[in-house]
N, C-alpha and C. Protein backbone atom coordinates (compact mmCIF):
# COMPACT_ATOMS: atom_id res chain seq x y z
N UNK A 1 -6.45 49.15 36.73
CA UNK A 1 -5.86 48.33 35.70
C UNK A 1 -4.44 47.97 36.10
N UNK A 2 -4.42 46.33 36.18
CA UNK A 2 -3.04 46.11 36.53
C UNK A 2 -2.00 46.70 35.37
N UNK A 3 -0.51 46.71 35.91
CA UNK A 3 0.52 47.72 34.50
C UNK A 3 1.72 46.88 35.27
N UNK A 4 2.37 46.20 34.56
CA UNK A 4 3.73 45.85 34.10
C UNK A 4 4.54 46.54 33.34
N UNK A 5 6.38 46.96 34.01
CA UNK A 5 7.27 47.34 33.47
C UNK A 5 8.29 46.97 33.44
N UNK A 6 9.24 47.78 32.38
CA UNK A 6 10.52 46.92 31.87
C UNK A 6 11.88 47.99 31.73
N UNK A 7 12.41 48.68 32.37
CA UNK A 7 13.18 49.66 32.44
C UNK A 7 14.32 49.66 32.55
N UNK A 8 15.26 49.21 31.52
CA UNK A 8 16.44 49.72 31.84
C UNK A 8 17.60 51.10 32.25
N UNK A 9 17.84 50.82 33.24
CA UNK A 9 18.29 52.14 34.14
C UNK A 9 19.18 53.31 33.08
N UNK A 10 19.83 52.32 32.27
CA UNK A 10 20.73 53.51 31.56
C UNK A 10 20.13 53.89 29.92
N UNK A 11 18.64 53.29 30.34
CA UNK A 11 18.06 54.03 28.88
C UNK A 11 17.46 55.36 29.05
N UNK A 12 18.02 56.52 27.97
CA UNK A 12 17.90 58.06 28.12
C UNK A 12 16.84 58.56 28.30
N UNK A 13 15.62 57.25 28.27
CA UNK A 13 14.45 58.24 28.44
C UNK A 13 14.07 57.49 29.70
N UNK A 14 14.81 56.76 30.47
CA UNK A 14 14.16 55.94 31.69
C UNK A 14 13.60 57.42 33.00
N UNK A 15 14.29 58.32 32.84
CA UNK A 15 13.27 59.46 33.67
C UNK A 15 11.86 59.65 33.23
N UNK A 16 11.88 60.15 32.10
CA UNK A 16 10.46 60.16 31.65
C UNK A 16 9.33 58.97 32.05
N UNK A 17 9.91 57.72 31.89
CA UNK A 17 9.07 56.44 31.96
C UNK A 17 9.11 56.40 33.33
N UNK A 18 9.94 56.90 34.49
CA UNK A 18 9.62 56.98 36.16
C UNK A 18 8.57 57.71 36.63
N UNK A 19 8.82 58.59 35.95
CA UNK A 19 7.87 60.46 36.25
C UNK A 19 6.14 59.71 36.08
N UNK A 20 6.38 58.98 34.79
CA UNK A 20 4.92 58.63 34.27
C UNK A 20 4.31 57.55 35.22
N UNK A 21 5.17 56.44 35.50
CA UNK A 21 5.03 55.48 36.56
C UNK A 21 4.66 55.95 37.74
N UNK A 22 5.08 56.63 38.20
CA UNK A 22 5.27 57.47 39.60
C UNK A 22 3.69 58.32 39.39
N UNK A 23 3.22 58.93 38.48
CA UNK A 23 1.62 59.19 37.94
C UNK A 23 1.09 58.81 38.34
N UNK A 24 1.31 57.35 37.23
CA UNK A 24 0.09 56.44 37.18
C UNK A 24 0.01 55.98 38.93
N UNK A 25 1.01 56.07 39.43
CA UNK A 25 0.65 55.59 41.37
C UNK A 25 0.15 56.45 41.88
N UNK A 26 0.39 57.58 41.70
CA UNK A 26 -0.53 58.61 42.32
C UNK A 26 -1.85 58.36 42.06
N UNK A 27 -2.15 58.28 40.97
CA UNK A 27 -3.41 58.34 40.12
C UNK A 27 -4.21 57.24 40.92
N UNK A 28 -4.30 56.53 41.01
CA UNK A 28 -4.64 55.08 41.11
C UNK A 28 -4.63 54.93 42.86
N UNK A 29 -3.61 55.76 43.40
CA UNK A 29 -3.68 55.67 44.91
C UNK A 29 -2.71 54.31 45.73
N UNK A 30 -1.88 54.16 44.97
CA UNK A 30 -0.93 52.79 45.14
C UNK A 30 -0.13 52.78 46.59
N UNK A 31 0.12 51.89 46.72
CA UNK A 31 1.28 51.93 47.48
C UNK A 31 2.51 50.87 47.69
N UNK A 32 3.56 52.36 47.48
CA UNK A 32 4.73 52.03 46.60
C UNK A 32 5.69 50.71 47.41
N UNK A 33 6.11 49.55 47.01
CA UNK A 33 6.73 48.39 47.32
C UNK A 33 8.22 48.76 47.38
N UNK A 34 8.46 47.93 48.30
CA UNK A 34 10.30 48.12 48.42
C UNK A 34 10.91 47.17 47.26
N UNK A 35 11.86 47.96 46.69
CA UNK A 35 12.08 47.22 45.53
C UNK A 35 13.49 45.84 46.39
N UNK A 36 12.95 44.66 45.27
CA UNK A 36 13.94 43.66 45.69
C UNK A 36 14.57 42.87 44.77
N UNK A 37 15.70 43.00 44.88
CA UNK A 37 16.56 41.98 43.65
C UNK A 37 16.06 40.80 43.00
N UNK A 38 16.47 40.62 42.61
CA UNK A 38 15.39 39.03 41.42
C UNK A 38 16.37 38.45 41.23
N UNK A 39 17.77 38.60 41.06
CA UNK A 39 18.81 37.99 40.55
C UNK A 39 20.35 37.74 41.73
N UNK A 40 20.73 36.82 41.87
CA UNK A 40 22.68 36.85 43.19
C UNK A 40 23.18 38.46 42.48
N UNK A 41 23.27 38.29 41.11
CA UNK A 41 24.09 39.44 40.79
C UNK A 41 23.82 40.64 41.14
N UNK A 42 22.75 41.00 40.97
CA UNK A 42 21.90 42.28 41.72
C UNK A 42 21.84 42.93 40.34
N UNK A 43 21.60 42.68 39.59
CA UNK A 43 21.68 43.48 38.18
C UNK A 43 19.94 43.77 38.10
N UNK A 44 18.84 43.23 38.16
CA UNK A 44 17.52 43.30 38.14
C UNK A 44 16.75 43.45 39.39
N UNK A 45 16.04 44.62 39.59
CA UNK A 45 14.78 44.35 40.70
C UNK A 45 13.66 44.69 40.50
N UNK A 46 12.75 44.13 40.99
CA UNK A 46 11.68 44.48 40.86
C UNK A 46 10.52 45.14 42.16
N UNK A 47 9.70 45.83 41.88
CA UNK A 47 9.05 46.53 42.75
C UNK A 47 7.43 46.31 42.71
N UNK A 48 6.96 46.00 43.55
CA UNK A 48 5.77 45.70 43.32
C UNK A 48 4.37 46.96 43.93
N UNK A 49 3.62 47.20 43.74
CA UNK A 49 2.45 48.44 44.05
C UNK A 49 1.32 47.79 44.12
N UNK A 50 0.82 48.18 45.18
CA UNK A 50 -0.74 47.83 45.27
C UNK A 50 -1.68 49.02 45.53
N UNK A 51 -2.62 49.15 44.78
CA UNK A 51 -3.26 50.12 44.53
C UNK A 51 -4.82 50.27 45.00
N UNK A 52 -5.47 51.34 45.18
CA UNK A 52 -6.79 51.17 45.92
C UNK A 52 -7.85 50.58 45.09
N UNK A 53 -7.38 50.36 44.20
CA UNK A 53 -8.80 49.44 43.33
C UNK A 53 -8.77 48.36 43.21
N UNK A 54 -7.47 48.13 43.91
CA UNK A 54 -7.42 46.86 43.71
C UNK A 54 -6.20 45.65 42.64
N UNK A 55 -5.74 46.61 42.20
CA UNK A 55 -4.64 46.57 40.52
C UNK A 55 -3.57 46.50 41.41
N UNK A 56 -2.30 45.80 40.55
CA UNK A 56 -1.09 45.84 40.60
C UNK A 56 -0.10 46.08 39.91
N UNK A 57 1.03 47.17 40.57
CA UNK A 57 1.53 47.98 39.52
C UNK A 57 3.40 47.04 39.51
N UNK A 58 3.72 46.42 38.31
CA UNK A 58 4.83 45.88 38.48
C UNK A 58 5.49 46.72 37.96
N UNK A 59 6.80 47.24 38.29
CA UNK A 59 8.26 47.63 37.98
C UNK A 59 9.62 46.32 38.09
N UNK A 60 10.09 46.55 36.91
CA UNK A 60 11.42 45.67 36.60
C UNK A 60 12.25 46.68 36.17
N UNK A 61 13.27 47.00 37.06
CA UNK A 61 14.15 47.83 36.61
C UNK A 61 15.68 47.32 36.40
N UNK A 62 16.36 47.41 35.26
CA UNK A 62 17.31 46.49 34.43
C UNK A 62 18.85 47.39 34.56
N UNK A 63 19.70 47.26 35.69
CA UNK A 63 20.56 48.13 35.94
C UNK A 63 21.95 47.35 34.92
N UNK A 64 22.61 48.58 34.23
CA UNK A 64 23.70 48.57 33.12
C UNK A 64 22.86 48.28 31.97
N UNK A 65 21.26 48.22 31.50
CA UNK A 65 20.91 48.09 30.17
C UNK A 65 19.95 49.54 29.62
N UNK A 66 19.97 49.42 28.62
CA UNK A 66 19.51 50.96 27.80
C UNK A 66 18.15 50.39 27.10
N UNK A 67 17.92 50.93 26.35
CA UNK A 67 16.54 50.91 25.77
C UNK A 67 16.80 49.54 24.91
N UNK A 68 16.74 47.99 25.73
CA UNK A 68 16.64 46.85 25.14
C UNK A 68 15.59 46.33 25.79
N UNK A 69 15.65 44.80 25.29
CA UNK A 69 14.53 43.92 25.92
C UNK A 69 15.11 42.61 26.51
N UNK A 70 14.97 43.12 27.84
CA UNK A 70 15.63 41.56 28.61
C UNK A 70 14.99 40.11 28.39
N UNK A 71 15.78 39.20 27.96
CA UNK A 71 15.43 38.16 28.01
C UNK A 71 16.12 36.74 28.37
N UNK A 72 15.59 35.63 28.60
CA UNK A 72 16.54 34.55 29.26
C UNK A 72 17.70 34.53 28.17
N UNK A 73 17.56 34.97 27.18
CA UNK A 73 19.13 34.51 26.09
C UNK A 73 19.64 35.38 25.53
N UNK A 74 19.21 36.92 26.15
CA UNK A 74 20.07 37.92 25.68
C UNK A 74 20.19 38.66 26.48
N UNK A 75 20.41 39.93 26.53
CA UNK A 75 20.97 41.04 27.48
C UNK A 75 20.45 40.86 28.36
N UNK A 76 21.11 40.71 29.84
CA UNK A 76 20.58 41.09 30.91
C UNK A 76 19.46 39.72 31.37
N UNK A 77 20.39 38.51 31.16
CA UNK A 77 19.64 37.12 31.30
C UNK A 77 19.52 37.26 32.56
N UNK A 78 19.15 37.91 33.66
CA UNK A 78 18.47 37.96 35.07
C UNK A 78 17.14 37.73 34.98
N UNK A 79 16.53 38.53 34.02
CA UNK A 79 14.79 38.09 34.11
C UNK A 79 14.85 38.12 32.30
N UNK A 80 13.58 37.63 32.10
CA UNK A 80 12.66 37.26 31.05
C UNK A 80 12.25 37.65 31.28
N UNK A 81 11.86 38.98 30.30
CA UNK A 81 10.42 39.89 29.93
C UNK A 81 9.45 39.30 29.80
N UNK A 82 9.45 38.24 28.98
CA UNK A 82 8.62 38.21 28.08
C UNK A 82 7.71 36.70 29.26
N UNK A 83 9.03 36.21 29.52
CA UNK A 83 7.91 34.74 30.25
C UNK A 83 7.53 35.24 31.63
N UNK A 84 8.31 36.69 32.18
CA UNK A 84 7.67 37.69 33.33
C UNK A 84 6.20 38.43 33.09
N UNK A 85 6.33 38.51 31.73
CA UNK A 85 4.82 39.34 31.33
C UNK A 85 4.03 38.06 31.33
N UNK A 86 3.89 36.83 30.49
CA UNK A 86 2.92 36.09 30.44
C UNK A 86 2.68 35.19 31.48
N UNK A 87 3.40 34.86 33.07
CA UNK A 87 2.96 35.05 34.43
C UNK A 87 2.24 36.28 34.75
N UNK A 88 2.44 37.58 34.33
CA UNK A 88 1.79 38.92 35.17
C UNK A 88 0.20 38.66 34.31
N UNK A 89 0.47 38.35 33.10
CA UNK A 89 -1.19 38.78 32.56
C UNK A 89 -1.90 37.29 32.77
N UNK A 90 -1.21 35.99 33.20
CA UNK A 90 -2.09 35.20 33.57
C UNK A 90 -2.55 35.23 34.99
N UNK A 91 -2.11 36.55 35.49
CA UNK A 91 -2.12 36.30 37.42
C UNK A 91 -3.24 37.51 37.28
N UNK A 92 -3.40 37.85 36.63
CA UNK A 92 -4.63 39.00 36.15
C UNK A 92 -4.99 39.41 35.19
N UNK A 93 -6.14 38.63 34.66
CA UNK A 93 -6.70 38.19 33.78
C UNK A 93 -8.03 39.01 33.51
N UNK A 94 -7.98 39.74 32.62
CA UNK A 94 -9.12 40.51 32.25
C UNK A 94 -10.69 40.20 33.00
N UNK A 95 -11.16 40.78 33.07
CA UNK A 95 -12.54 40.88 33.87
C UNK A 95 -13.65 41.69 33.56
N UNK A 96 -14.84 40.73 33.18
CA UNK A 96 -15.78 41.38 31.91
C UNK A 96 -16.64 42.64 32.80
């Protein structure tokens, strides 16, 4: 099952949400992508995983933001969550 994420670095539970990420790759048998900036500023990167079944595991990790939600017109206007998620779930699209 493909899995998209959204992590800002200085949110208090962003260990927990690594540990679990870092799981689910084990689990699944992934292999882990070099993470690469998305933005000049370097404030956002993302990491990409490919996994033995076939799934892809996205990481967006949101450096100087805490437990918010990035978007083009608020915190952390480097990426869009939200128009980043509805590219990820149209690039893999459920399968009966």
């Amino acid at each position: 099952m493909p899995l998209i994420t959204f992590v800002g670095y200085d949110d208090r539970n962003a260990s927990g949400i690594y540990a679990g990420l870092a799981r689910w790759q084990r689990n699944l048998g992934c292999a882990v992508g070099k993470p690469a900036w998305v933005d000049p500023a370097r404030r956002v990167n993302r990491t990409v995983s490919t996994c033995a079944d076939g799934s892809e595991v996205v990481d967006y990790t949101v450096n100087g933001m805490g437990h918010a939600w990035p978007s083009a017109t608020g915190f952390r206007a480097a990426v869009d969550a939200s128009a980043a998620m509805w590219d990820f779930f149209a690039a893999h699209p459920r399968s009966s």
